[in-house]
Protein backbone atom coordinates (compact mmCIF):
# COMPACT_ATOMS: atom_id res chain seq x y z
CA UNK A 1 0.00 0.00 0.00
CA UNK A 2 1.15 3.38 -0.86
CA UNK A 3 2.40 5.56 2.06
CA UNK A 4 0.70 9.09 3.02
CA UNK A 5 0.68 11.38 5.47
CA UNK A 6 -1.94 13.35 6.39
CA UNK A 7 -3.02 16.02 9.19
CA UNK A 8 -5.60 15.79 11.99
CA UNK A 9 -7.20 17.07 15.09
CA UNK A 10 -7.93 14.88 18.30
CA UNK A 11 -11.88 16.47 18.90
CA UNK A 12 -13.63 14.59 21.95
CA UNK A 13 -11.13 12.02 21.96
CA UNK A 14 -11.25 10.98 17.93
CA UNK A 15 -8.67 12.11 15.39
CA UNK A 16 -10.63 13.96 13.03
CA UNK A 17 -8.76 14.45 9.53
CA UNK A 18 -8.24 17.13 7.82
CA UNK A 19 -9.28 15.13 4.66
CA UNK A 20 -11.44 12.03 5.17
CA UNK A 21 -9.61 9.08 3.76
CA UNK A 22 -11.69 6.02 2.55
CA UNK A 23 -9.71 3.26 3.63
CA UNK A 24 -9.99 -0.36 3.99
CA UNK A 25 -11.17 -2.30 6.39
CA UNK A 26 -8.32 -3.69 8.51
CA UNK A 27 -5.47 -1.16 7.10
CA UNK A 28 -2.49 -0.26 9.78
CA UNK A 29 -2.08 3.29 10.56
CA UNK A 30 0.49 5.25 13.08
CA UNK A 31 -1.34 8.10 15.00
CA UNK A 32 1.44 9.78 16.70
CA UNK A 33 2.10 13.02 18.29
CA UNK A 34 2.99 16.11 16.14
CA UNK A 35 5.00 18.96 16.18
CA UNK A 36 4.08 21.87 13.23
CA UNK A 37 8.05 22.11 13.06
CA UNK A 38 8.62 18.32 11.99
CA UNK A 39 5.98 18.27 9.07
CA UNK A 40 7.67 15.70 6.79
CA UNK A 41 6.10 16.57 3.87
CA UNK A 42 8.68 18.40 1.92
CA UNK A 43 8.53 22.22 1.68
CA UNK A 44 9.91 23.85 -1.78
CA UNK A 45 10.95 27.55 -0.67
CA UNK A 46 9.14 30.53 -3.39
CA UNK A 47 10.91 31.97 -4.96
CA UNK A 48 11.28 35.75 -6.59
CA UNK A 49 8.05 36.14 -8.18
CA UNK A 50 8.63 36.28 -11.98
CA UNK A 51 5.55 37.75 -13.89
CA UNK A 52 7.19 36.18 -17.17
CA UNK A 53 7.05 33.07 -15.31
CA UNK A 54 3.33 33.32 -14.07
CA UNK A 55 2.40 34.13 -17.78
CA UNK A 56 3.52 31.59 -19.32
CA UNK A 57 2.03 28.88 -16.91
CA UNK A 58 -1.30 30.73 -16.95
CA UNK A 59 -1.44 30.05 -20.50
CA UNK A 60 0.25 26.16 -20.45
CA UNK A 61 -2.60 25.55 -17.71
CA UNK A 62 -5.75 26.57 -20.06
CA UNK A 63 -3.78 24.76 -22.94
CA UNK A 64 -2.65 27.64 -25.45
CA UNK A 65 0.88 28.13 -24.30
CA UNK A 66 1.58 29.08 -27.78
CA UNK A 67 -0.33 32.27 -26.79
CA UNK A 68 2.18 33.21 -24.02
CA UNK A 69 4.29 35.59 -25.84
CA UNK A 70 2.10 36.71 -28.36
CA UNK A 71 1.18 40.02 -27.96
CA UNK A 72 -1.95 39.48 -29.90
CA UNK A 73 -2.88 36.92 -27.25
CA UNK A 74 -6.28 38.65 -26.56
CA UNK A 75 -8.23 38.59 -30.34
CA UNK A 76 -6.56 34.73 -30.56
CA UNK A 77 -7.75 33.75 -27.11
CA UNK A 78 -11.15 32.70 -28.75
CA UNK A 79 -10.40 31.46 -31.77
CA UNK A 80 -9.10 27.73 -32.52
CA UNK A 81 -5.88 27.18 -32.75
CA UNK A 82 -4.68 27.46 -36.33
């Protein structure tokens, strides 16, 4: 089974999560003390905002990333791609 880690609250004596998980009956799980400071996820530092950056994924993430640089961007938006 795949490993995960997720965060929860004790509330009248039951961990409540802050996403429900569906699992299993009969799966293992650790509930251990936690400490903010020892989250073991791992935490990628931002960096300098770039606004050439942020352009260019806005347009990857609606799927015209041909569009980026364009500076016609706006009358193509609509149109199929040609």
């Amino acid at each position: 089974m795949e490993r995960f880690w997720i965060q929860g609250v004790v509330r009248g004596g039951q961990v409540v999560l802050e996403t429900p998980l569906a699992l299993p009956d009969g799966t293992v799980v650790t509930v251990m003390d936690y400490d903010p400071d020892d989250d073991p996820r791992t935490i990628v530092p931002a960096g300098p905002y770039d606004p050439e950056d942020a352009r260019r994924a806005v347009f990857a993430s609606i799927g015209r990333p041909e569009l980026a640089d364009d500076p016609d961007w706006m009358s193509k938006l609509g149109k199929p791609r040609e």
